[in-house]
C-alpha atoms as a PDB file:
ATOM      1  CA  UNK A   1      -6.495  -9.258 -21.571  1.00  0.00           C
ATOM      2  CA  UNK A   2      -7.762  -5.850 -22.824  1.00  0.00           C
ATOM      3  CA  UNK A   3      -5.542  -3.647 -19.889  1.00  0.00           C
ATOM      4  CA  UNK A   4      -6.838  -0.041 -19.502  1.00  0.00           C
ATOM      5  CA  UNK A   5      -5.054   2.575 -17.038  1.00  0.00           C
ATOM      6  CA  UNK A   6      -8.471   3.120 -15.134  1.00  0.00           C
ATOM      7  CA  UNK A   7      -9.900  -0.701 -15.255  1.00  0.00           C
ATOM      8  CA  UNK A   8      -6.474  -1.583 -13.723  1.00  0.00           C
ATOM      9  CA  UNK A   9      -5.978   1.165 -11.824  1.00  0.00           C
ATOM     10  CA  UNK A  10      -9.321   1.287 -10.040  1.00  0.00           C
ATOM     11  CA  UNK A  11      -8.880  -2.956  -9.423  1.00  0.00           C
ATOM     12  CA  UNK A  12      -5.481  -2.764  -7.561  1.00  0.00           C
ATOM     13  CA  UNK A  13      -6.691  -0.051  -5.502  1.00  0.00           C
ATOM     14  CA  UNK A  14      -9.996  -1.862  -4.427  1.00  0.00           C
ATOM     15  CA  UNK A  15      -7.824  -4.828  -3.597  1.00  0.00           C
ATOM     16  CA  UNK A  16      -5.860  -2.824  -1.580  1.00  0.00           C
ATOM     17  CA  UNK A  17      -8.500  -1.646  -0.189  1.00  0.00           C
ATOM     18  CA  UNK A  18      -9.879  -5.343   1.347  1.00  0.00           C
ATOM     19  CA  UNK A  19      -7.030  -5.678   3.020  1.00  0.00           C
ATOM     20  CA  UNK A  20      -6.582  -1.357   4.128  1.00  0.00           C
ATOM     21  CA  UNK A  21      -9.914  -1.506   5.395  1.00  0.00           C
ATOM     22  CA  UNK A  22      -9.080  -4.629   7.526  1.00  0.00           C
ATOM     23  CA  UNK A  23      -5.958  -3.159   9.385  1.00  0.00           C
ATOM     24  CA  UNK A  24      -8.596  -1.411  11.989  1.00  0.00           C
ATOM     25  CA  UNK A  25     -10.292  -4.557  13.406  1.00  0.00           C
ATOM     26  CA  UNK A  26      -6.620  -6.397  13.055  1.00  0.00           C
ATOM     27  CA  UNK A  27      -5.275  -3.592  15.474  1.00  0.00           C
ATOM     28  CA  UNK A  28      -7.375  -4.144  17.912  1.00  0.00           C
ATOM     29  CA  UNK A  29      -7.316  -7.759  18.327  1.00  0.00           C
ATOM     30  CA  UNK A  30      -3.679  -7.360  19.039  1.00  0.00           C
ATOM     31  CA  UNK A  31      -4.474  -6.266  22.395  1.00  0.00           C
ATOM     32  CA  UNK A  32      -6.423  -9.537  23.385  1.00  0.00           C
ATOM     33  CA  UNK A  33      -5.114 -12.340  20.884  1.00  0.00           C
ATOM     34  CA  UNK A  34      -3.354 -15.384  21.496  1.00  0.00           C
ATOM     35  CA  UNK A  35       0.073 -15.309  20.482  1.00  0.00           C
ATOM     36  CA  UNK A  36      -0.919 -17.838  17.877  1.00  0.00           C
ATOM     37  CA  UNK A  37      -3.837 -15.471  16.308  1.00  0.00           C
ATOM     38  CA  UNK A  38      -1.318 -12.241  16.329  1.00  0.00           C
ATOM     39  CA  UNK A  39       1.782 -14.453  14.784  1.00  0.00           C
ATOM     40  CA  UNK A  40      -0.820 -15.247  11.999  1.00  0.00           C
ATOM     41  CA  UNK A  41      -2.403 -12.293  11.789  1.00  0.00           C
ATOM     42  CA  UNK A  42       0.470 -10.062  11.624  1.00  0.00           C
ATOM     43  CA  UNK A  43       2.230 -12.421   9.308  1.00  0.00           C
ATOM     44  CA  UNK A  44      -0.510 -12.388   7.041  1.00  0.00           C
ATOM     45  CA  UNK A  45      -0.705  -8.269   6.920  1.00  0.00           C
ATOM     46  CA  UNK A  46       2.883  -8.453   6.679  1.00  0.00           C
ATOM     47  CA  UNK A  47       2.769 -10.455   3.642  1.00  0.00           C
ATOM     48  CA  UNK A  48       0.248  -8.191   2.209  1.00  0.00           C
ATOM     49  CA  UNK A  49       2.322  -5.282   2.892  1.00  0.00           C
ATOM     50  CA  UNK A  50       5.681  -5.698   1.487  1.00  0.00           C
ATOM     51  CA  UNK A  51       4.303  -8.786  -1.507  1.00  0.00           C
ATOM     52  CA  UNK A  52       2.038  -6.244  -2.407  1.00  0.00           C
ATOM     53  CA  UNK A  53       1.507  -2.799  -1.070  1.00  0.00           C
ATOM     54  CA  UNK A  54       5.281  -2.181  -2.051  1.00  0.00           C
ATOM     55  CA  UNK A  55       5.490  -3.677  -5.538  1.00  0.00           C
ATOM     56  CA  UNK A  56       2.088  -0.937  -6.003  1.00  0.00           C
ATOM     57  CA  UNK A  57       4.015   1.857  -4.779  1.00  0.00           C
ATOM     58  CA  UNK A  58       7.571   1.462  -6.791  1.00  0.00           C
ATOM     59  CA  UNK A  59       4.579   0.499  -9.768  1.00  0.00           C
ATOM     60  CA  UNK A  60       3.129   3.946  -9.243  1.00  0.00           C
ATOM     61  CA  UNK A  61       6.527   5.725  -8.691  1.00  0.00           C
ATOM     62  CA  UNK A  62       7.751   4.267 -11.556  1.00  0.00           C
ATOM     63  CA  UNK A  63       4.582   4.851 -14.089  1.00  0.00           C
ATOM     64  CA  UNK A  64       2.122   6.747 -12.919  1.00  0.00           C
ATOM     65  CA  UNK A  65       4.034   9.776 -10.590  1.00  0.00           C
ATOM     66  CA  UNK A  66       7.062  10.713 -13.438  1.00  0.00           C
ATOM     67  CA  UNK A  67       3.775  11.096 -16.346  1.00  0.00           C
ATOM     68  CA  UNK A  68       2.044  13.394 -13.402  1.00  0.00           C
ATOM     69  CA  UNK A  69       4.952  15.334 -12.982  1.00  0.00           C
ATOM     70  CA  UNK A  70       5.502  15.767 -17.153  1.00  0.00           C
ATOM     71  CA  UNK A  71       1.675  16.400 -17.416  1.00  0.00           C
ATOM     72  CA  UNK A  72       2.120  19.451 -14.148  1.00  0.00           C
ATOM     73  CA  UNK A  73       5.382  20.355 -15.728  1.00  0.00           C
ATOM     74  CA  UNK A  74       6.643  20.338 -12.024  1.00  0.00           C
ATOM     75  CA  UNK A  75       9.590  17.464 -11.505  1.00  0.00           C
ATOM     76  CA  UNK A  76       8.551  17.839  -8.026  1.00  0.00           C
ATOM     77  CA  UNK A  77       4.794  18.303  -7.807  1.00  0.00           C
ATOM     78  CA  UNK A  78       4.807  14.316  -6.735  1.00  0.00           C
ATOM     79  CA  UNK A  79       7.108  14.820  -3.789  1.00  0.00           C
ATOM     80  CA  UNK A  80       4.023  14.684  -1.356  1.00  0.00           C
ATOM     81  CA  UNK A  81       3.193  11.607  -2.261  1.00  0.00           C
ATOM     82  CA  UNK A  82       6.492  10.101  -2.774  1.00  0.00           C
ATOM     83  CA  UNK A  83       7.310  11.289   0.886  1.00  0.00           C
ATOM     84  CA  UNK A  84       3.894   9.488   2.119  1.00  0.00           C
ATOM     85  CA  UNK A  85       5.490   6.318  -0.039  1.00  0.00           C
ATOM     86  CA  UNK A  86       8.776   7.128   1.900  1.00  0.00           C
ATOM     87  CA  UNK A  87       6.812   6.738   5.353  1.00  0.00           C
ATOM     88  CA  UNK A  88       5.119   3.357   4.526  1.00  0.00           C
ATOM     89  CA  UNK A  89       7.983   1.600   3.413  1.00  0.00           C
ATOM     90  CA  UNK A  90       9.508   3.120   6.884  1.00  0.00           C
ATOM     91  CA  UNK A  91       6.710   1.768   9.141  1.00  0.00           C
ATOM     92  CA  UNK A  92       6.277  -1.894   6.655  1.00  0.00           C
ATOM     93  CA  UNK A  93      10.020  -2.224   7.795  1.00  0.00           C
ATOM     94  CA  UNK A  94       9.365  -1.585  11.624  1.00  0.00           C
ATOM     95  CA  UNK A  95       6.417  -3.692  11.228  1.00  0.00           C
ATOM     96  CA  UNK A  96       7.822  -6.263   9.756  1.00  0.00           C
ATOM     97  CA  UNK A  97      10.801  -5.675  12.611  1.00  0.00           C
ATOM     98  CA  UNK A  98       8.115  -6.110  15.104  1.00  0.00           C
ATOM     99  CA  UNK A  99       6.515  -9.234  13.987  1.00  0.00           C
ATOM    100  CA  UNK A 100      10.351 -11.076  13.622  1.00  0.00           C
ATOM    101  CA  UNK A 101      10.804 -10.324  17.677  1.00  0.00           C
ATOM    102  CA  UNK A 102       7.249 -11.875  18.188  1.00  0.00           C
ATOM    103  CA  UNK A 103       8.175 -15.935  19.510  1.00  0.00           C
ATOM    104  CA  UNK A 104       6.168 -18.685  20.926  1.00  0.00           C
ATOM    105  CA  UNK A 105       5.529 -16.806  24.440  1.00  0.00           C
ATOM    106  CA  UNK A 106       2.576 -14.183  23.959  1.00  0.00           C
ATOM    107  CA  UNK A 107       3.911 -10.784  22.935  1.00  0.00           C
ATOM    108  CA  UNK A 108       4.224  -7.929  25.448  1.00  0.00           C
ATOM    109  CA  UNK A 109       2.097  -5.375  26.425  1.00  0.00           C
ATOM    110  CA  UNK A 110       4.679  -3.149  24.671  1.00  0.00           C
ATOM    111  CA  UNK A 111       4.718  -5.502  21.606  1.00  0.00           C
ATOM    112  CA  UNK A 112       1.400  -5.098  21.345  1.00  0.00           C
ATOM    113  CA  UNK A 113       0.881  -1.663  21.783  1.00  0.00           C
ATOM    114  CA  UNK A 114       3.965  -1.155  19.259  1.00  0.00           C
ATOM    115  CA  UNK A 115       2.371  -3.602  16.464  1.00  0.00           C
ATOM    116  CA  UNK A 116      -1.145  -1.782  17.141  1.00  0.00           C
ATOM    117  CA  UNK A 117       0.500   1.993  16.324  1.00  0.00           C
ATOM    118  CA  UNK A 118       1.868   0.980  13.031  1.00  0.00           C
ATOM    119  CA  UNK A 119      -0.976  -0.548  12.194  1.00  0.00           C
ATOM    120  CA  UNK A 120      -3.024   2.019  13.050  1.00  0.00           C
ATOM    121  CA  UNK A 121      -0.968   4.525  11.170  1.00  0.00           C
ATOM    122  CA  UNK A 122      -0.451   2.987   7.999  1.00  0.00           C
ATOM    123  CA  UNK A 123      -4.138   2.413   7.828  1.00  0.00           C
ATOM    124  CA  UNK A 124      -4.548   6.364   8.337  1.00  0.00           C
ATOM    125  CA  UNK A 125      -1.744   7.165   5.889  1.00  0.00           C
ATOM    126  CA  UNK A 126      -2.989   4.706   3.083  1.00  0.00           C
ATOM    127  CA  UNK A 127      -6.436   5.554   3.695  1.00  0.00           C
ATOM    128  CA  UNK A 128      -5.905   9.331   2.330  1.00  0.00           C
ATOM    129  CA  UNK A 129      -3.204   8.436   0.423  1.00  0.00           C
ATOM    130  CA  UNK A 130      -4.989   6.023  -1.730  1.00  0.00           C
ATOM    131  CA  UNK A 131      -7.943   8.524  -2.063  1.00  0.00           C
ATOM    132  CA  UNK A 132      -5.366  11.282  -3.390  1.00  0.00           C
ATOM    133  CA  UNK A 133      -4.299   8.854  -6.059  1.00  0.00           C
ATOM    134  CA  UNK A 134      -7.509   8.331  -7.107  1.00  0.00           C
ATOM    135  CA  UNK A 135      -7.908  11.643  -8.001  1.00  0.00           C
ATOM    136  CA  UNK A 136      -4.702  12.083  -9.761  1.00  0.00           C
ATOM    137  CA  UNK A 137      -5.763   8.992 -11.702  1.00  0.00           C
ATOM    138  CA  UNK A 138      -8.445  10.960 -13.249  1.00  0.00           C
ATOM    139  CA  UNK A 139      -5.585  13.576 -14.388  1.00  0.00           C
ATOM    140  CA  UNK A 140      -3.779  10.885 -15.855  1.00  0.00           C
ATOM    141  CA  UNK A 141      -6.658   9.093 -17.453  1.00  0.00           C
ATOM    142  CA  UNK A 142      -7.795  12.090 -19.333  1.00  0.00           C
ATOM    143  CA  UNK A 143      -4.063  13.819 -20.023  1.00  0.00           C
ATOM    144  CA  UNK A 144      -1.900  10.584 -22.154  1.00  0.00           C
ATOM    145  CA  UNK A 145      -2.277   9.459 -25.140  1.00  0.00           C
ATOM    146  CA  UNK A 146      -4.251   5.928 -25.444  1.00  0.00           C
ATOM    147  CA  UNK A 147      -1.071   3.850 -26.379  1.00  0.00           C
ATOM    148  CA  UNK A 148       0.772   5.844 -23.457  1.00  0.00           C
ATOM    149  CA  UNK A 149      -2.004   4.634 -20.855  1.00  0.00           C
ATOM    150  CA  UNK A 150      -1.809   1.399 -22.077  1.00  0.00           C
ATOM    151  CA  UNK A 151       2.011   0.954 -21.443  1.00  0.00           C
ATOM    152  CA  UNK A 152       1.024   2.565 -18.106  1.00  0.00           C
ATOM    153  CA  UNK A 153      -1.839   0.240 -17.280  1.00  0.00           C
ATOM    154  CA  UNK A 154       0.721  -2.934 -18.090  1.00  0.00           C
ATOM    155  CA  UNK A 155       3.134  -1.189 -15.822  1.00  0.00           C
ATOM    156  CA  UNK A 156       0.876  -1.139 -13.020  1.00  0.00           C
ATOM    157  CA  UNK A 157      -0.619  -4.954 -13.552  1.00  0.00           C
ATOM    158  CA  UNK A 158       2.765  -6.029 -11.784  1.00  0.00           C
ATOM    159  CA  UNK A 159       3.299  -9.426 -10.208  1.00  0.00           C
ATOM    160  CA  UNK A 160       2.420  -8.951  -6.753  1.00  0.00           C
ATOM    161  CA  UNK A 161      -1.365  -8.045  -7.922  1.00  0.00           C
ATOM    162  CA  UNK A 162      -1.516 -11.462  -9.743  1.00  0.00           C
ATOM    163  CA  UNK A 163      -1.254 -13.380  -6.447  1.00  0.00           C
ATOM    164  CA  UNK A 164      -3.830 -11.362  -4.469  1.00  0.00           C
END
């Protein structure tokens, strides 16, 4: 497979995407769904989340951020977006918290309402966030070295995109 830092890149962030862009109409449902349609539901975005949302972001910390901050000669000029990574993993946890208390009676209105706010926020924060990578991939893309991209573009291609 011929791996390139943009054709990767650009796939694993419109994968993400399918399931980013689906968070909105998920979040609402919450508020009328059968307990069996938000166990599933939330199950299923919570497998999304931390099989593959978090094996992208340690990816991208690992790969993609420490080249950024060699090509802006700043060590820190990534701690924006490693502080937006810092957030998600925060609210995947409390998700994922949220969706263990759910049982076999139908959640709370509090449930609920708690589910729908993390939801709703991690769709806001990984909406911009993923749009800010984008742009940094360009810096990237055009800054290394071919074989350097390459070992970056394998980097990324990590095991939770393989299942998606």
């Amino acid at each position: 497979m011929n791996l390139t830092l943009p054709r990767v890149a650009h796939e694993h962030h419109e994968r993400l995407l399918q399931h980013v862009d689906g968070m909105p109409g998920f979040g609402d449902r919450l508020m009328t769904a059968d307990v069996e349609d938000v166990r599933g539901g939330a199950d299923d975005l919570h497998a999304f989340l931390s099989g593959t949302l978090i094996p992208h972001i340690d990816a991208a910390e690992g790969t993609l951020y420490p080249e950024l901050e060699r090509m802006l000669q700043n060590r820190h000029s990534m701690s924006p977006m490693r502080h937006e990574h810092d957030q998600v993993r925060r609210l995947v946890a409390e998700f994922g918290r949220q969706v263990g208390l759910i049982g076999s009676e139908p959640p709370s209105i509090g449930r609920r309402l708690a589910l729908r706010r993390i939801v709703f926020e991690l769709y806001a924060i990984l909406k911009v966030h993923m749009a800010e990578e984008e742009a940094y991939l360009h810096v990237v893309e055009h800054g290394v070295t071919d074989d350097v991209a390459e070992v970056m573009a394998a980097a990324l291609d990590h095991p939770g995109f393989r299942s998606v």
